[in-house]
Structures are given as C-alpha cells and as structure tokens.
N, C-alpha and C. Protein backbone atom coordinates (compact mmCIF):
# COMPACT_ATOMS: atom_id res chain seq x y z
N UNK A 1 -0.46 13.30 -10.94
CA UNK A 1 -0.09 12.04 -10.30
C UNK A 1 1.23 11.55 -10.88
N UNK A 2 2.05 11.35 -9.76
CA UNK A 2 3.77 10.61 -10.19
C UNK A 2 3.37 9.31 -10.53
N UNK A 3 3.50 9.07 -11.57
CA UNK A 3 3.30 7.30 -11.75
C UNK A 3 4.90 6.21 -11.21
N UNK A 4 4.55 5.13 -10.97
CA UNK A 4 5.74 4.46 -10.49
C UNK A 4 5.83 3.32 -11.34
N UNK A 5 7.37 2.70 -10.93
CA UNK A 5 7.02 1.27 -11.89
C UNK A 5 6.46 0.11 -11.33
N UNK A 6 6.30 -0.33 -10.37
CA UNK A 6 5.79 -0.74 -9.53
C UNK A 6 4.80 -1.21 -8.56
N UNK A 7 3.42 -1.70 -8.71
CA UNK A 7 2.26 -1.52 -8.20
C UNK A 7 2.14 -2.53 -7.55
N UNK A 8 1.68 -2.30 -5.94
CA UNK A 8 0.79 -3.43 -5.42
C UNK A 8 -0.13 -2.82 -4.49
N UNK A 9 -1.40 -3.73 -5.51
CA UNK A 9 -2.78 -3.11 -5.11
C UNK A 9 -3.24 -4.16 -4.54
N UNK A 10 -3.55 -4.01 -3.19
CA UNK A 10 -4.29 -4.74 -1.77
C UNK A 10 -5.60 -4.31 -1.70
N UNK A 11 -6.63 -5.10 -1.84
CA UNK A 11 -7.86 -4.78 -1.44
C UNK A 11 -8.33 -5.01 0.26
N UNK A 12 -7.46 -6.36 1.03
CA UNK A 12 -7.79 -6.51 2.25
C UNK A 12 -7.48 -5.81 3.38
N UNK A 13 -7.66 -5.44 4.55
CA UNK A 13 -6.85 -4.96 5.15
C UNK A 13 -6.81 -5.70 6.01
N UNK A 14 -6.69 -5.35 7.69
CA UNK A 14 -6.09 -6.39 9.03
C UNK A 14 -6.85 -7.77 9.09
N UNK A 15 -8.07 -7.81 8.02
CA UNK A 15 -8.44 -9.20 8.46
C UNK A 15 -8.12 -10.36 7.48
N UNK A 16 -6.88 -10.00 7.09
CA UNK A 16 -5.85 -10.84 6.15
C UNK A 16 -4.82 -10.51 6.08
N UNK A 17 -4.00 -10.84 7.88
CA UNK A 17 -2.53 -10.44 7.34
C UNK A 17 -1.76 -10.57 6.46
N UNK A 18 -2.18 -12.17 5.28
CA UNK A 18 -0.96 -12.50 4.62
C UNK A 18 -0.96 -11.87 3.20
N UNK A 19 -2.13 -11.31 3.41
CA UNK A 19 -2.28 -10.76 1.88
C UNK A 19 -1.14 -9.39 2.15
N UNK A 20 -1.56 -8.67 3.14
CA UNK A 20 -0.82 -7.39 3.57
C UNK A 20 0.70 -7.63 3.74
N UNK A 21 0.85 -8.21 4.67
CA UNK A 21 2.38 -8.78 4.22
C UNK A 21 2.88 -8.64 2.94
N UNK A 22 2.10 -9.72 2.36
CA UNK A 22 2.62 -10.12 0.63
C UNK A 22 3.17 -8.63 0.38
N UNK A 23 1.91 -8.21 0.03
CA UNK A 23 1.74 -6.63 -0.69
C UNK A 23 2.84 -6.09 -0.67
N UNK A 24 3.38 -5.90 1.13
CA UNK A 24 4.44 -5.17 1.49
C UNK A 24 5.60 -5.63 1.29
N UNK A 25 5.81 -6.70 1.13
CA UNK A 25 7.18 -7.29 1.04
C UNK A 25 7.48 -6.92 -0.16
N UNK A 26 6.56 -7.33 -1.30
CA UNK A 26 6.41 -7.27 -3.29
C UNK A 26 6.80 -6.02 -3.30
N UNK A 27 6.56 -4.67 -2.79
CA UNK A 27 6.84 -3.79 -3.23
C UNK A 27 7.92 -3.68 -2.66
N UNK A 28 8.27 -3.76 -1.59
CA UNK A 28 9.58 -3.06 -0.82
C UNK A 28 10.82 -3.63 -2.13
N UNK A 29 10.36 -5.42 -2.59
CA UNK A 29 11.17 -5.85 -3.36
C UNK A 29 11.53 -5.63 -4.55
N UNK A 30 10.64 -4.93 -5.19
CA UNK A 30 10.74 -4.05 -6.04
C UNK A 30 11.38 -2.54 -6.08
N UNK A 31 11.26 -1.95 -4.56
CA UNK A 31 12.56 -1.10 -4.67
C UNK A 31 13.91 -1.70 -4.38
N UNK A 32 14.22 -2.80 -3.82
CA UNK A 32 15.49 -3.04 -3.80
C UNK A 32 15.84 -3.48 -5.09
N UNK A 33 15.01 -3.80 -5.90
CA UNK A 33 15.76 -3.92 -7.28
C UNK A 33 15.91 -3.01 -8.58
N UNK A 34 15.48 -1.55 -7.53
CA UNK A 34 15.75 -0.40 -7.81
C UNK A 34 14.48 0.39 -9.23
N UNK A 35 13.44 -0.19 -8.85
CA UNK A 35 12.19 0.29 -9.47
C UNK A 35 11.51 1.08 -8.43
N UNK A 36 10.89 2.55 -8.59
CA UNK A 36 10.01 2.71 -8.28
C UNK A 36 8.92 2.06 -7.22
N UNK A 37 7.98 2.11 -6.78
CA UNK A 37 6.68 1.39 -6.25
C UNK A 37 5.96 2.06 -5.30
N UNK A 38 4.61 1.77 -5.64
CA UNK A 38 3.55 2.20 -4.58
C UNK A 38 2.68 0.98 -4.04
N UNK A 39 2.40 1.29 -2.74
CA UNK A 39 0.99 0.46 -2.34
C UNK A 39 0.33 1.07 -2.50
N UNK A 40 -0.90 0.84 -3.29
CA UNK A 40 -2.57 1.15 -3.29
C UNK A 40 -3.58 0.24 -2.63
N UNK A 41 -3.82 1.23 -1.47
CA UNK A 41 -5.16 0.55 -0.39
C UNK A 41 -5.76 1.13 -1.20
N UNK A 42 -6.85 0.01 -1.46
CA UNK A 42 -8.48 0.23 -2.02
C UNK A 42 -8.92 -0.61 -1.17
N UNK A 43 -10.68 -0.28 -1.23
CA UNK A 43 -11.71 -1.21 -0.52
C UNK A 43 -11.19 -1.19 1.39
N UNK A 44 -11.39 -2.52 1.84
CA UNK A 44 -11.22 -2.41 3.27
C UNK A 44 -9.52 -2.21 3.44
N UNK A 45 -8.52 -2.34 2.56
CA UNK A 45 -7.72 -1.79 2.81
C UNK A 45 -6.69 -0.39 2.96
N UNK A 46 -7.79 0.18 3.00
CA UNK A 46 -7.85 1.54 3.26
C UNK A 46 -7.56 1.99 5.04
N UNK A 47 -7.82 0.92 5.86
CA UNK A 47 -7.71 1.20 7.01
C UNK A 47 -6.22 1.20 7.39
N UNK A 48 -5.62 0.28 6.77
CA UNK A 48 -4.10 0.70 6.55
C UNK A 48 -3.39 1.72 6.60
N UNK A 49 -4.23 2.53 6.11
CA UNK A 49 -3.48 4.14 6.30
C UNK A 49 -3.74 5.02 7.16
N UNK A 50 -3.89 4.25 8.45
CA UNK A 50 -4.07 4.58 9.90
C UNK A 50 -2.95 4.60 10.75
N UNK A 51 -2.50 5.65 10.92
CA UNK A 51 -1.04 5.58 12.19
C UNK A 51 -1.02 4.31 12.97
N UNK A 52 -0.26 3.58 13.01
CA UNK A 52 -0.37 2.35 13.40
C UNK A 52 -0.94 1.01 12.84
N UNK A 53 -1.53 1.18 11.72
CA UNK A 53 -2.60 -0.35 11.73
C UNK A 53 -1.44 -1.29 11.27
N UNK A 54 0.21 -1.02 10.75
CA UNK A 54 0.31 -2.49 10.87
C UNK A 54 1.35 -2.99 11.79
N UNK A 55 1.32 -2.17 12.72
CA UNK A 55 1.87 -3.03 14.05
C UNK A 55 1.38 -4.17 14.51
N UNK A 56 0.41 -4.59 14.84
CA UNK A 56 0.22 -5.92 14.88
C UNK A 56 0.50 -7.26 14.21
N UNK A 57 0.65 -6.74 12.91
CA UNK A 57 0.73 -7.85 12.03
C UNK A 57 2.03 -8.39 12.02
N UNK A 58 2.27 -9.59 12.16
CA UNK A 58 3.45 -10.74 12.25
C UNK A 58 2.45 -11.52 11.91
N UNK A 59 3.16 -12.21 10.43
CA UNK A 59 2.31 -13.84 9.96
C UNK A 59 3.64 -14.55 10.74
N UNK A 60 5.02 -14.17 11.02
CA UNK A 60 5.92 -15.44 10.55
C UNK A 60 6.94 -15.23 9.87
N UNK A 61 7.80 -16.20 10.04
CA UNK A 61 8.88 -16.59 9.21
C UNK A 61 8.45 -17.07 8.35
N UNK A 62 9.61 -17.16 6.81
CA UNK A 62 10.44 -16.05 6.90
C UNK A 62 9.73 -14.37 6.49
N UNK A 63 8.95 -13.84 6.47
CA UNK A 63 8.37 -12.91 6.32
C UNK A 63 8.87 -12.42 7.58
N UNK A 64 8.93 -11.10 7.74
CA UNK A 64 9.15 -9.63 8.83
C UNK A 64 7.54 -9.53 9.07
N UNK A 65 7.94 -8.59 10.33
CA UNK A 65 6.43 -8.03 10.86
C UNK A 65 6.25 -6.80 9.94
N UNK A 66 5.15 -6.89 9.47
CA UNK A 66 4.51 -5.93 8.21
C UNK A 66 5.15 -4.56 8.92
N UNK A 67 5.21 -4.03 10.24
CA UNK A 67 5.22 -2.35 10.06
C UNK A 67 6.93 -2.69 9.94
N UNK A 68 7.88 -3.23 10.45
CA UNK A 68 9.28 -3.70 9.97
C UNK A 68 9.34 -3.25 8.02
N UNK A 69 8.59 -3.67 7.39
CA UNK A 69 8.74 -3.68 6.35
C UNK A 69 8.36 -2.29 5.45
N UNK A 70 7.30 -2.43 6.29
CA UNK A 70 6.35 -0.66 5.72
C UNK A 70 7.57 0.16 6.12
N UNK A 71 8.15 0.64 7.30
CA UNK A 71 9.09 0.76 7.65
C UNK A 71 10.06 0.98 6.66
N UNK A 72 11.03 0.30 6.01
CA UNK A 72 11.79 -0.10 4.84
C UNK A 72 11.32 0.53 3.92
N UNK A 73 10.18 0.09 3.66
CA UNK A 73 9.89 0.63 1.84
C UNK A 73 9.60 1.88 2.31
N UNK A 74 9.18 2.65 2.86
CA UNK A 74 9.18 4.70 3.05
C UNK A 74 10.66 4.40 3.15
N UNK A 75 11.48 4.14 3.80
CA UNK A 75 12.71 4.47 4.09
C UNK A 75 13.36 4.81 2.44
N UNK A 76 13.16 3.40 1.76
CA UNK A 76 13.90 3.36 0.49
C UNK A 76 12.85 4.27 -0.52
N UNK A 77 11.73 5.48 -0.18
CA UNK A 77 11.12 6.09 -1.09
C UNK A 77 10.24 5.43 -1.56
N UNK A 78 9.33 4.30 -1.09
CA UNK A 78 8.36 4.02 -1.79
C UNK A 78 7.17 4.65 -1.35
N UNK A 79 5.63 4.46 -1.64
CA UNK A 79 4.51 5.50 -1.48
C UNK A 79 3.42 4.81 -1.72
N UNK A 80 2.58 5.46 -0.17
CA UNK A 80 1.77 4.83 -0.39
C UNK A 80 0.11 5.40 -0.46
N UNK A 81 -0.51 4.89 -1.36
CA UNK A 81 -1.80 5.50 -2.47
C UNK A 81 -3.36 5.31 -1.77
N UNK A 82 -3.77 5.96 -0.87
CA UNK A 82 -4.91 5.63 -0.04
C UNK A 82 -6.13 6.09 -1.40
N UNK A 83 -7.59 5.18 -1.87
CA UNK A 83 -8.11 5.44 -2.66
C UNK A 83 -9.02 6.32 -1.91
N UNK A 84 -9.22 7.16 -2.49
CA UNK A 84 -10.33 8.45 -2.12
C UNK A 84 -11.34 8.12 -1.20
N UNK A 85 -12.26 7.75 -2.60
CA UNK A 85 -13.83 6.98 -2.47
C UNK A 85 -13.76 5.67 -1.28
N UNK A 86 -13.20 5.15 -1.80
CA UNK A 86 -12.60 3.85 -0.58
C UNK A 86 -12.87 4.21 0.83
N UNK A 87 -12.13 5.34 0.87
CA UNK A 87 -11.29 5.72 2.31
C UNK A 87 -13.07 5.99 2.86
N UNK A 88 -13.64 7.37 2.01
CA UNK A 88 -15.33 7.44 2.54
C UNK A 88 -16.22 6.52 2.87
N UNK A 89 -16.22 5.43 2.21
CA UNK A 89 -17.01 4.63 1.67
C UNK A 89 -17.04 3.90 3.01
N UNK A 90 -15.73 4.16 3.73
CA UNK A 90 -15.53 2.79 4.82
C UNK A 90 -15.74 4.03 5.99
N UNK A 91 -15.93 5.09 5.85
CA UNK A 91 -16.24 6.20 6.98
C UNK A 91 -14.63 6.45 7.54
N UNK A 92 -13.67 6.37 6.86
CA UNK A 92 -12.38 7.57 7.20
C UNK A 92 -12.50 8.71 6.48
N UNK A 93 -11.63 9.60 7.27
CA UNK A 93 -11.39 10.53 6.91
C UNK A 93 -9.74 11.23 6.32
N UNK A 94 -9.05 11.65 5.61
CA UNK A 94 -7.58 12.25 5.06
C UNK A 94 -7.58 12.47 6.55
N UNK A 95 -7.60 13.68 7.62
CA UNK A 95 -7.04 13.74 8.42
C UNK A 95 -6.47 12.49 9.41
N UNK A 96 -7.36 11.13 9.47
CA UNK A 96 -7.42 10.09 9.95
C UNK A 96 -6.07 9.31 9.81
N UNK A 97 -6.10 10.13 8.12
CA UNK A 97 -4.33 8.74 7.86
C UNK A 97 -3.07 9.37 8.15
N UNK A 98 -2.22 8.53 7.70
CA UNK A 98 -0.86 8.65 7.95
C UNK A 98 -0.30 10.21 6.96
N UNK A 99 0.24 11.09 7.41
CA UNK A 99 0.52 12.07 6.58
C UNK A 99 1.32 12.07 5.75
N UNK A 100 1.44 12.42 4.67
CA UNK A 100 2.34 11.86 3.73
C UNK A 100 1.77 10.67 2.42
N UNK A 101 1.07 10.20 2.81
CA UNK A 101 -0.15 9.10 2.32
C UNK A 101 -0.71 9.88 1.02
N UNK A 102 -0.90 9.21 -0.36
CA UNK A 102 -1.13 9.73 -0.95
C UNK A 102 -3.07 9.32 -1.06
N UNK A 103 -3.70 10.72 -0.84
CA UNK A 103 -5.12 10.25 -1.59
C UNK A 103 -5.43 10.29 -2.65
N UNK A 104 -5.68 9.39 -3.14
CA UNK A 104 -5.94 9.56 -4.92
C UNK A 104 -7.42 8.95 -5.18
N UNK A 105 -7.62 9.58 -6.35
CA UNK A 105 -8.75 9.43 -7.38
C UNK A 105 -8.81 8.41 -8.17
N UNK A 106 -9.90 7.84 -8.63
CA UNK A 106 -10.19 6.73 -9.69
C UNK A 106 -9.27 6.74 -10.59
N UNK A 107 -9.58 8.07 -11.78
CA UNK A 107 -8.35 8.65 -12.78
C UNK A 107 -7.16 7.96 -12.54
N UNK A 108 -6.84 8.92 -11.07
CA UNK A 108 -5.47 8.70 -10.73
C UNK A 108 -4.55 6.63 -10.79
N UNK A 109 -5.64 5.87 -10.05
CA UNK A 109 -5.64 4.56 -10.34
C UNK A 109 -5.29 3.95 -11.77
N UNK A 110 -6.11 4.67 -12.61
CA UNK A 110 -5.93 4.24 -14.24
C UNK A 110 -4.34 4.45 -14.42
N UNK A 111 -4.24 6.11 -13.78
CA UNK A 111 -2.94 6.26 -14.71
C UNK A 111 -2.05 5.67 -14.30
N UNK A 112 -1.79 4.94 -12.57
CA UNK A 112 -0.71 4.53 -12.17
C UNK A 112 -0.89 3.32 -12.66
N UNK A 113 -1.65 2.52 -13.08
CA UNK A 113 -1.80 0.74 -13.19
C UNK A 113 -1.28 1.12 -14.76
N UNK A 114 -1.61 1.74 -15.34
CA UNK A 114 -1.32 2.19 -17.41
C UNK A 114 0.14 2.37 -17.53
N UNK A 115 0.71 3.26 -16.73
CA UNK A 115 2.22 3.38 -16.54
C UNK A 115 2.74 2.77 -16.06
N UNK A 116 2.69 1.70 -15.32
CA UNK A 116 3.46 1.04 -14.71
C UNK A 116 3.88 -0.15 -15.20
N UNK A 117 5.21 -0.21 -15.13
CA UNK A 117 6.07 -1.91 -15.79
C UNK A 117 5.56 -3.19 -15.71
N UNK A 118 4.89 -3.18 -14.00
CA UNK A 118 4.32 -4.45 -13.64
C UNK A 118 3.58 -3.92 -12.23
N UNK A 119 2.49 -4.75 -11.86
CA UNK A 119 2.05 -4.73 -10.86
C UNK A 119 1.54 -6.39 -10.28
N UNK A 120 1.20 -6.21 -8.95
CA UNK A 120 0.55 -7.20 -8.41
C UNK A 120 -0.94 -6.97 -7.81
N UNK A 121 -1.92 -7.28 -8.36
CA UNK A 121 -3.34 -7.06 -8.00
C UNK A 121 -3.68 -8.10 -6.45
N UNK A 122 -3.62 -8.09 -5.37
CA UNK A 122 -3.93 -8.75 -4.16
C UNK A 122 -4.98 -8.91 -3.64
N UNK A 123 -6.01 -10.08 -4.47
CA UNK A 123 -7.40 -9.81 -3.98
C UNK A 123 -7.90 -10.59 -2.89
C-alpha cells in the first residue's frame, strides 16, 4: 500500500451530500497545496465507488458539484480507497466500482491513517 499525506475518510455516502462534498473538496485541497491525498469510502460510503454515484450531487454555492470535483482531484493524481469488507458488507462487488479504485484492507487503513501528515475523519 502507497501511503499518502493526505486523508479523507467519509463514512456517508448519497444520503449526505454535504459530508461528500466536504470530503471531496478537503482532499482535492490538499493536492493543490501539493500533498499527496486519498478518499477512503468506508461503511455506506462505499457506494461511491460506483461509475456515476456522484453526479447528482450539487449542495450549492460556493461548493462545485461533487463529480466537478472528483473530476479534479483524479485529474491532479489523487486516489481513491474503496474499503474491502465495507464494499461486501453493503452487497458490492470490485467489478461494480470505478476501475482504478483502490480496494483495500483493514491493515491497509492503519497504514494509510499512521503515515499520513493529516487527515479528516467525516462522520
């Protein structure tokens, strides 16, 4: 596992745009200030890593529409961390998500939150 400097870990998914937003904006902002960063869907935000799930989401100004942003942060290299168990737990499947999507392990969680400079926990 590549660790980053950067963490924002979202537990909600579409039935809290503003948390998802947040998430996405925090990290993208963190690569423009030239750190590293990953999103980690855990729990129901795991559905996130569904071709499409955040097209819908617009909270508003001044915030962008979340896939605008998701958008951005892959553009500028950021990555994003679908949790394993999570993903089962909620009945997806790896083929289900976005390719490129990283699935990771519990372990893997420790080591990126241990290495990392700073994160934001989004509960």
């Amino acid at each position: 596992m590549q660790t980053v400097d950067f963490v924002a870990t979202l537990f909600d998914g579409t039935s809290n745009p503003n948390k998802v937003t947040v998430a996405f904006t925090m990290a993208l902002n963190a690569l423009k200030k030239g750190h590293s960063a990953m999103v980690l869907l855990m729990v129901e935000a795991v559905e996130l890593g569904k071709p499409g799930a955040l097209d819908p989401i617009d909270i508003g100004k001044p915030f962008s529409p979340a896939a605008e942003v998701l958008e951005q942060f892959l553009a500028a290299g950021g990555r994003i961390g679908i949790c394993g168990s999570c993903m089962i737990h909620n009945g997806y499947t790896a083929e289900e998500m976005v390719p490129g999507y990283e699935i990771i392990t519990a372990p893997d969680v420790i080591d990126l939150l241990m290495e990392a400079k700073g994160s934001l926990q989004i509960t």
